[in-house]
PDB file of N, CA and C in Angstrom:
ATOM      1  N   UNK A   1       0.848  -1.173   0.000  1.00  0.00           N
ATOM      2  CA  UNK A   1       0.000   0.000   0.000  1.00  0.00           C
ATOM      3  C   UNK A   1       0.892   1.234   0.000  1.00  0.00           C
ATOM      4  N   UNK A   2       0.663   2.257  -0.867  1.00  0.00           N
ATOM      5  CA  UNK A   2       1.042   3.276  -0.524  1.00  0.00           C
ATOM      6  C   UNK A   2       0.100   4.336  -0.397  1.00  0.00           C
ATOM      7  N   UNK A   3       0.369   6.131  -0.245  1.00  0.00           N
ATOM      8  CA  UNK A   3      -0.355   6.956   0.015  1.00  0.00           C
ATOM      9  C   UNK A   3       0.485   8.465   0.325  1.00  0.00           C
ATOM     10  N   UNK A   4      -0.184   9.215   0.214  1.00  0.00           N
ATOM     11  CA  UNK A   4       0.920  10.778  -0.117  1.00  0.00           C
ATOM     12  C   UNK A   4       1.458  10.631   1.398  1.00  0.00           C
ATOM     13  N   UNK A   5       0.277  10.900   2.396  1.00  0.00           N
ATOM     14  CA  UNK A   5       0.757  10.842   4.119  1.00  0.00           C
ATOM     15  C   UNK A   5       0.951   9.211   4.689  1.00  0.00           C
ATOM     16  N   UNK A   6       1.808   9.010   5.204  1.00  0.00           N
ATOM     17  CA  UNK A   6       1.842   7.899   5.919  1.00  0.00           C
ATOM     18  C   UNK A   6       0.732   8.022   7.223  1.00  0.00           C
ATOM     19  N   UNK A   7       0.975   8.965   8.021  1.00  0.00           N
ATOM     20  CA  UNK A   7       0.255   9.121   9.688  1.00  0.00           C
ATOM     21  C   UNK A   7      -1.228   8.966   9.238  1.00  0.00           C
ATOM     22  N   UNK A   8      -1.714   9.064   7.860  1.00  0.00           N
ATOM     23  CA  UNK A   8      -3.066   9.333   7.824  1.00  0.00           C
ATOM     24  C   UNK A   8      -3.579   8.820   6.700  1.00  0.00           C
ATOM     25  N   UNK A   9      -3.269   8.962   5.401  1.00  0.00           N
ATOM     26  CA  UNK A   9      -3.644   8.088   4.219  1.00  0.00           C
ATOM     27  C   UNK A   9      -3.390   6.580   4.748  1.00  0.00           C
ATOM     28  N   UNK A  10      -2.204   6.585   5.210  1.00  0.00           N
ATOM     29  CA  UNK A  10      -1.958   5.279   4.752  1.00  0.00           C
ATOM     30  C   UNK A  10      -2.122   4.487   6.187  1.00  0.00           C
ATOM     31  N   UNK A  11      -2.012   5.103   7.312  1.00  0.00           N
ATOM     32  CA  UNK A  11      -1.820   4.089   8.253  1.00  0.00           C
ATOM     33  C   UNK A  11      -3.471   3.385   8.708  1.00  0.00           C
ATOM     34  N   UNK A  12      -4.501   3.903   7.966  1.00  0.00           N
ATOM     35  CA  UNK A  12      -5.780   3.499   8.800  1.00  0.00           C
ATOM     36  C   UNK A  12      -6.156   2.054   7.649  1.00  0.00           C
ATOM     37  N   UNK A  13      -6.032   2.465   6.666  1.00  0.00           N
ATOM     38  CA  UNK A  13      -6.094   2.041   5.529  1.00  0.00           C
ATOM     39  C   UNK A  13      -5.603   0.134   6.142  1.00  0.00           C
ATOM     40  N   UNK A  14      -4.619   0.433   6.084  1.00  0.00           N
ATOM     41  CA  UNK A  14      -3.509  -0.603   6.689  1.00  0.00           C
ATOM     42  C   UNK A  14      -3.886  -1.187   7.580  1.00  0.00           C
ATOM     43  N   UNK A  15      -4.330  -0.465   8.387  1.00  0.00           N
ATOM     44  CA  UNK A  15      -4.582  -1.186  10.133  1.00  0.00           C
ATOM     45  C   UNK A  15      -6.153  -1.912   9.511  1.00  0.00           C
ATOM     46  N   UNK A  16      -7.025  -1.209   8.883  1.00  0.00           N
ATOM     47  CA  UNK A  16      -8.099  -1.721   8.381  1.00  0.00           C
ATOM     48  C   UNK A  16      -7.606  -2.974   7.705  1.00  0.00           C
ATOM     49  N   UNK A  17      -7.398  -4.051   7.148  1.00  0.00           N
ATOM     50  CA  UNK A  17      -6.952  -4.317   6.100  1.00  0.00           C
ATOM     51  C   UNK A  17      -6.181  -5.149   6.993  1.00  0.00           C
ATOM     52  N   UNK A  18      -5.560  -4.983   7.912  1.00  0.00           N
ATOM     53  CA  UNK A  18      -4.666  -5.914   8.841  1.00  0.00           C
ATOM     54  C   UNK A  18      -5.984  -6.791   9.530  1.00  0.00           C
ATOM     55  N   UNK A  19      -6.829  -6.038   9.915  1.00  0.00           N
ATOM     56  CA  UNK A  19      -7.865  -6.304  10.679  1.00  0.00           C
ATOM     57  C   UNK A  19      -8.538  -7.861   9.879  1.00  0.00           C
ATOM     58  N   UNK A  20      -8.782  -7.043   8.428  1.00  0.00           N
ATOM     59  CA  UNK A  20      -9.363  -7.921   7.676  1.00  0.00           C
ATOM     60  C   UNK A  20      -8.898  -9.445   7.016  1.00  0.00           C
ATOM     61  N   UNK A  21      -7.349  -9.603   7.681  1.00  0.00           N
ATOM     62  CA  UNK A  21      -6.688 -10.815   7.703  1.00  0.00           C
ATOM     63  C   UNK A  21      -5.878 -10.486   6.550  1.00  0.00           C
ATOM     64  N   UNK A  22      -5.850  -9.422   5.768  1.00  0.00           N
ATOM     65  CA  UNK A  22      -4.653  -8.870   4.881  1.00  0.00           C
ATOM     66  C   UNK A  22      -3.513  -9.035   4.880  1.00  0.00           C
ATOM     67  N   UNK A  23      -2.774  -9.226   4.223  1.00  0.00           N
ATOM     68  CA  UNK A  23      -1.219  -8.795   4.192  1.00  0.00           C
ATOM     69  C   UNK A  23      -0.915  -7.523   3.606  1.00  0.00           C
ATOM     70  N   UNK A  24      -0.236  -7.214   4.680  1.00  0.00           N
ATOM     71  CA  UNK A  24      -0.280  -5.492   4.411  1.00  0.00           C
ATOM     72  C   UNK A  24       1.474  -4.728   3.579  1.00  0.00           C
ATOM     73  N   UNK A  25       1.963  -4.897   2.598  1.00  0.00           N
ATOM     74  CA  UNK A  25       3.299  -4.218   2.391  1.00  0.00           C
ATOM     75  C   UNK A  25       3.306  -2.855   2.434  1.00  0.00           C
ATOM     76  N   UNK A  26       4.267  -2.287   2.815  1.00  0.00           N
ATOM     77  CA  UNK A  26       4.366  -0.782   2.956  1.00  0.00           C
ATOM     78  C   UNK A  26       5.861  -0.321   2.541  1.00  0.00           C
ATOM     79  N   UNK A  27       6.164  -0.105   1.050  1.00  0.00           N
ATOM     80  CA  UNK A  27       7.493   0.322   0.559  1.00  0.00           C
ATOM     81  C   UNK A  27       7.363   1.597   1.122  1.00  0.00           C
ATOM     82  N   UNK A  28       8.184   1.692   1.908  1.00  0.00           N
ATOM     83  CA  UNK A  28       8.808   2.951   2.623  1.00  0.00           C
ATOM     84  C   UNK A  28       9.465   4.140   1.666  1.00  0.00           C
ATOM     85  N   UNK A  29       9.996   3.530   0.801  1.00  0.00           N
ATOM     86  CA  UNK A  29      10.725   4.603  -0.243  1.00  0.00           C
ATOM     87  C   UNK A  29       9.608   5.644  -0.778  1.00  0.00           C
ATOM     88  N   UNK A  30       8.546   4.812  -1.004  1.00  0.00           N
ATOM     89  CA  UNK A  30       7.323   5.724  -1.629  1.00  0.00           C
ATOM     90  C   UNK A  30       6.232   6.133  -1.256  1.00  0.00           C
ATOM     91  N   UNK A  31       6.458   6.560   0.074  1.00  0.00           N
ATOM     92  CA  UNK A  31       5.390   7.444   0.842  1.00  0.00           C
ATOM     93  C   UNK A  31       6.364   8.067   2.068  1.00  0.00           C
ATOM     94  N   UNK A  32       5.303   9.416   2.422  1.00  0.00           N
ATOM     95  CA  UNK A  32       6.076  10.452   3.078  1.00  0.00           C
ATOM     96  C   UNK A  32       5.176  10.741   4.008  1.00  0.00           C
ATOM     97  N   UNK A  33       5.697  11.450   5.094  1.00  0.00           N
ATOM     98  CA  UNK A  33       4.586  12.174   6.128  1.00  0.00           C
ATOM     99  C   UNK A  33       4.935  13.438   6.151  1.00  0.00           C
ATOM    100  N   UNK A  34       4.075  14.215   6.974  1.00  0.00           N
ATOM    101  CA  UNK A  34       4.478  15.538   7.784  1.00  0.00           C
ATOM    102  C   UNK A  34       5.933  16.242   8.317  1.00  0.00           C
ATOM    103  N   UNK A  35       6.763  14.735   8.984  1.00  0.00           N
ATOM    104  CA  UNK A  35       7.838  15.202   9.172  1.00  0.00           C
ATOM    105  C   UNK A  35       8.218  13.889   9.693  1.00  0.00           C
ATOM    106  N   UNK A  36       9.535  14.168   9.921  1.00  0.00           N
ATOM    107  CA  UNK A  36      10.188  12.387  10.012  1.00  0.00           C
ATOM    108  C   UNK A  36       9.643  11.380  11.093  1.00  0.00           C
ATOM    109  N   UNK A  37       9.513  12.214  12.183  1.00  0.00           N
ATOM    110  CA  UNK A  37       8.785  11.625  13.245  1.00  0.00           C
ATOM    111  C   UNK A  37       7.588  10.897  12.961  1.00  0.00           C
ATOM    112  N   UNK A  38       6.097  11.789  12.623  1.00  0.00           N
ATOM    113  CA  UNK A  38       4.992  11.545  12.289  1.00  0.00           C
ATOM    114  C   UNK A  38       5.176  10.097  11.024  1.00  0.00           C
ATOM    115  N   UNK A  39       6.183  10.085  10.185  1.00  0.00           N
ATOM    116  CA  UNK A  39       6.093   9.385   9.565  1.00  0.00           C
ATOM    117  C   UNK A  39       6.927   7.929   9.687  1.00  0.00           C
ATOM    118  N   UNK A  40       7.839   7.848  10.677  1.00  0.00           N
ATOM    119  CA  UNK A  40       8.665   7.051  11.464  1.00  0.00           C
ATOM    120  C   UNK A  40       7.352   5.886  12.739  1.00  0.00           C
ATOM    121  N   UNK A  41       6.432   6.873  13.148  1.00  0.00           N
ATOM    122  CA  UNK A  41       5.498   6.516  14.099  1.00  0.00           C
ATOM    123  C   UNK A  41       4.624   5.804  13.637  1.00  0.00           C
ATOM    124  N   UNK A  42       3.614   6.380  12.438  1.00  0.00           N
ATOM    125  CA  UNK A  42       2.993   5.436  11.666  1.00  0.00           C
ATOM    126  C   UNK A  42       3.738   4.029  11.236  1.00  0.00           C
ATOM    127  N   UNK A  43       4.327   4.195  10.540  1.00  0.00           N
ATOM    128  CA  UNK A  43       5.120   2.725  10.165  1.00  0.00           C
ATOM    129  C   UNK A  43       5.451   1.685  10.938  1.00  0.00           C
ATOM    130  N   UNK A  44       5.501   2.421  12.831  1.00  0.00           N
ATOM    131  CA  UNK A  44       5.437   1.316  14.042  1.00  0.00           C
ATOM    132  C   UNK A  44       3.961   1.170  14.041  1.00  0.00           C
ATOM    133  N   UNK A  45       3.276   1.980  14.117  1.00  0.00           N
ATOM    134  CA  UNK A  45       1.813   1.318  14.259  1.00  0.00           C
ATOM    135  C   UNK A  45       1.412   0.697  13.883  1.00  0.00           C
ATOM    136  N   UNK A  46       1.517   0.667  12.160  1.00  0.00           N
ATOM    137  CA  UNK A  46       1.394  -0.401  11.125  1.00  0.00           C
ATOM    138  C   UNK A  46       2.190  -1.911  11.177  1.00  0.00           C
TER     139      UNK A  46
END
């Protein structure tokens, strides 16, 4: 999955979708957040 924001496009998306017995990939190279943090944080949540 990707998405422009990680903290918010992409992380609900994901967690949804995890929920749903998904396998979830998340290439890091091609999505960004707000700032390194916000987008460092999502990617643990996920």
């Amino acid at each position: 999955m990707v998405a422009p924001w990680t903290e918010a496009c992409l992380t609900f998306p994901a967690l949804d979708a995890l929920a749903e017995d998904y396998e979830v990939f998340v290439p890091v190279d091609a999505v960004g957040g707000t700032s390194v943090a916000a987008h460092e944080a999502a990617l643990r949540r996920i």
